[in-house]
Protein backbone atom coordinates (compact mmCIF):
# COMPACT_ATOMS: atom_id res chain seq x y z
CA UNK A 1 -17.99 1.67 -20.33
CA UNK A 2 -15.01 0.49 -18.43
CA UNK A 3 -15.50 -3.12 -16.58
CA UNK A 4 -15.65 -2.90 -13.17
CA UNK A 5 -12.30 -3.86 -11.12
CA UNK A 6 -12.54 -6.69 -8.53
CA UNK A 7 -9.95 -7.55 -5.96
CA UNK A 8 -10.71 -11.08 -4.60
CA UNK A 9 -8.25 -12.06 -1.57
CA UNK A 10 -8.36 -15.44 -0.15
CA UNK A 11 -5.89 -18.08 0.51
CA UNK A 12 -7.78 -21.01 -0.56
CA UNK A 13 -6.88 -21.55 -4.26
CA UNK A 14 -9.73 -23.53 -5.16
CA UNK A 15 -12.29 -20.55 -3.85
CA UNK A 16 -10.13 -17.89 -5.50
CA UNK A 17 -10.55 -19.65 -9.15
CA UNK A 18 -14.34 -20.37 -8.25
CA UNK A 19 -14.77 -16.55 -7.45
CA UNK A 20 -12.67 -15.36 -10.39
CA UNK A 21 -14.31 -17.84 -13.18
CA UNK A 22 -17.85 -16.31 -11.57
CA UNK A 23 -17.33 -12.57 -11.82
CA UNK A 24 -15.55 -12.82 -15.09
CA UNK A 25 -19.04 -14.45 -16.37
CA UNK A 26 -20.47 -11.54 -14.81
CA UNK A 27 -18.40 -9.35 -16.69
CA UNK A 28 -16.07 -8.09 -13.97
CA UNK A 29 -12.49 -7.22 -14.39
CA UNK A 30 -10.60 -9.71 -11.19
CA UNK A 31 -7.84 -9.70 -10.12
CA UNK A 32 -7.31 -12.45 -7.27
CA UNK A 33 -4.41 -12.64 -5.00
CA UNK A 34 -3.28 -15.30 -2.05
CA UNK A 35 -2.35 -13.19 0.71
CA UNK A 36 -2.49 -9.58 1.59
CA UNK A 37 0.81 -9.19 1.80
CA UNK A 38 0.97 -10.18 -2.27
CA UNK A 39 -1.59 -7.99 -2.79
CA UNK A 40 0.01 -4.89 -1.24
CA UNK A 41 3.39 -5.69 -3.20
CA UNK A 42 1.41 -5.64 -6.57
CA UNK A 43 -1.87 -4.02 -6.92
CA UNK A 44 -2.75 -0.65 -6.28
CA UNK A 45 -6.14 -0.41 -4.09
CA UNK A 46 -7.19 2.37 -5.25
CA UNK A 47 -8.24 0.56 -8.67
CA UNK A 48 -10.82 -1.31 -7.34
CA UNK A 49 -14.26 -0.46 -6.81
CA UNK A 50 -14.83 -3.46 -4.27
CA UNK A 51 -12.70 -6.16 -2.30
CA UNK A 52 -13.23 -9.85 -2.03
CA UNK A 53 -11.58 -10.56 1.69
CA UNK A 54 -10.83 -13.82 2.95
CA UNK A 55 -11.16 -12.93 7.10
CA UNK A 56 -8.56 -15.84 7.98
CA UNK A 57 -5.85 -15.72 5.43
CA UNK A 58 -1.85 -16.95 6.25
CA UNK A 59 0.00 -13.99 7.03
CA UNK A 60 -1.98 -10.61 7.57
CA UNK A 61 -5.69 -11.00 7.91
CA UNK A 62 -8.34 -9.68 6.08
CA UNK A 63 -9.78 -7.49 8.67
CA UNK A 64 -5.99 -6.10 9.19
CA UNK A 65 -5.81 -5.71 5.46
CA UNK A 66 -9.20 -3.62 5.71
CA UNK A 67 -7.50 -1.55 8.51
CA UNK A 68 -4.61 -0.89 6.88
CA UNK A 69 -6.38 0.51 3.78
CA UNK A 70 -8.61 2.90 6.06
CA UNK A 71 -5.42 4.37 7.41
CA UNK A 72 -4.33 4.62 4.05
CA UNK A 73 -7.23 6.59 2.93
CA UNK A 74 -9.24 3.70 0.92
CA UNK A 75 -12.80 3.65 1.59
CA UNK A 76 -13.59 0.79 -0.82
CA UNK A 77 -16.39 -1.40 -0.37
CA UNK A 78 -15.31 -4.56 1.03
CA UNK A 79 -17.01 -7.85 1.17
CA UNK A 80 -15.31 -10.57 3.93
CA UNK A 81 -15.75 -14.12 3.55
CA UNK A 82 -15.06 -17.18 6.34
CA UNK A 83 -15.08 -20.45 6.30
CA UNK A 84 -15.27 -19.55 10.45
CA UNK A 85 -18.38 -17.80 11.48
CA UNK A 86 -18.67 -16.55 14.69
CA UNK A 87 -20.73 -13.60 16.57
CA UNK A 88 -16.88 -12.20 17.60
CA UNK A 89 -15.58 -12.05 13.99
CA UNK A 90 -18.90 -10.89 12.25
CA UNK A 91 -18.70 -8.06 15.03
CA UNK A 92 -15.15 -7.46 13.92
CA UNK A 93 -15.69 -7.20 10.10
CA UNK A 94 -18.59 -4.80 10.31
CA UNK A 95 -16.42 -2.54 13.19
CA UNK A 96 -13.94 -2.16 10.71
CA UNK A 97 -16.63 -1.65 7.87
CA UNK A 98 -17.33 -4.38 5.94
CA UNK A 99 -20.43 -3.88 3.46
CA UNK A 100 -21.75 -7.65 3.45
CA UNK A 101 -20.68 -10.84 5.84
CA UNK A 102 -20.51 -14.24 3.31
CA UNK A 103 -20.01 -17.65 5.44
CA UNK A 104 -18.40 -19.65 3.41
CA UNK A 105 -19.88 -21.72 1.52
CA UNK A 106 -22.20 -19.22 -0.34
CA UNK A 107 -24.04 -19.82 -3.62
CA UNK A 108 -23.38 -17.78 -6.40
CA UNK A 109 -26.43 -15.30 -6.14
CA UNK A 110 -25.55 -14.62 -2.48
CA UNK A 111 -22.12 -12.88 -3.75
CA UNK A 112 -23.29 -11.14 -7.25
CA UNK A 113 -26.09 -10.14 -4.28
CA UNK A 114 -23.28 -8.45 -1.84
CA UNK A 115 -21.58 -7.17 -4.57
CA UNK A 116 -24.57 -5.44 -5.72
CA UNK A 117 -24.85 -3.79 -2.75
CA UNK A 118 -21.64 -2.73 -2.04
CA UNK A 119 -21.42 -1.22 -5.49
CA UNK A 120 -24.28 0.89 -4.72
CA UNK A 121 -22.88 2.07 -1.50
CA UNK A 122 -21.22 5.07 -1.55
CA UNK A 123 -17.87 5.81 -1.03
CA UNK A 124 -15.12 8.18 -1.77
């Protein structure tokens, strides 16, 4: 069986390698990126069969990012994360369709949780 293809988005390098190293144990195939704009230029979205997003991230933000791939046609599950929780932005990231809401910081069980359930979501 083919390992299961993670995109993990978020600016914060420290939280990218946490996330990575974790899902790896898990068994996942990650790839993490800094920005959405690096992750446009080199991974194709369609690979994945869920997305780590980082809400506030440098350039583009994640809920953009999720916008963008709905035009696109990519109904991927997508989990956001923030370090800034607010009523206004959790409204935002489940308008634009986000499977699970993780304040940051999360323990480990709370994401292999949300990634559970995004994974049995279904999608196109």
């Amino acid at each position: 069986m083919a390992q299961k293809k993670l995109f993990v988005i978020d600016d914060d390098p420290g939280m990218r390698r946490s996330i990575e190293r974790l899902l790896k144990m898990y068994g996942f195939d990650v790839q993490a990126f800094e920005s959405a704009e690096e992750f446009l230029d080199s991974a194709s979205p369609r690979d994945s069969c869920c997305f780590l997003l980082d809400i506030h991230l440098g350039g583009m933000s994640g809920i953009e990012l999720r916008r963008q791939l709905t035009l696109s046609g990519i109904s991927v599950p997508v989990i956001f994360m923030t370090a800034e929780d607010s009523e206004i932005i959790r409204a935002e990231a489940f308008e634009v369709g986000c499977t699970a809401f993780l304040p940051k910081p999360f323990a480990p069980m709370q994401l292999m949780d949300a990634i559970e359930k995004a994974l049995d979501t279904p999608h196109d």
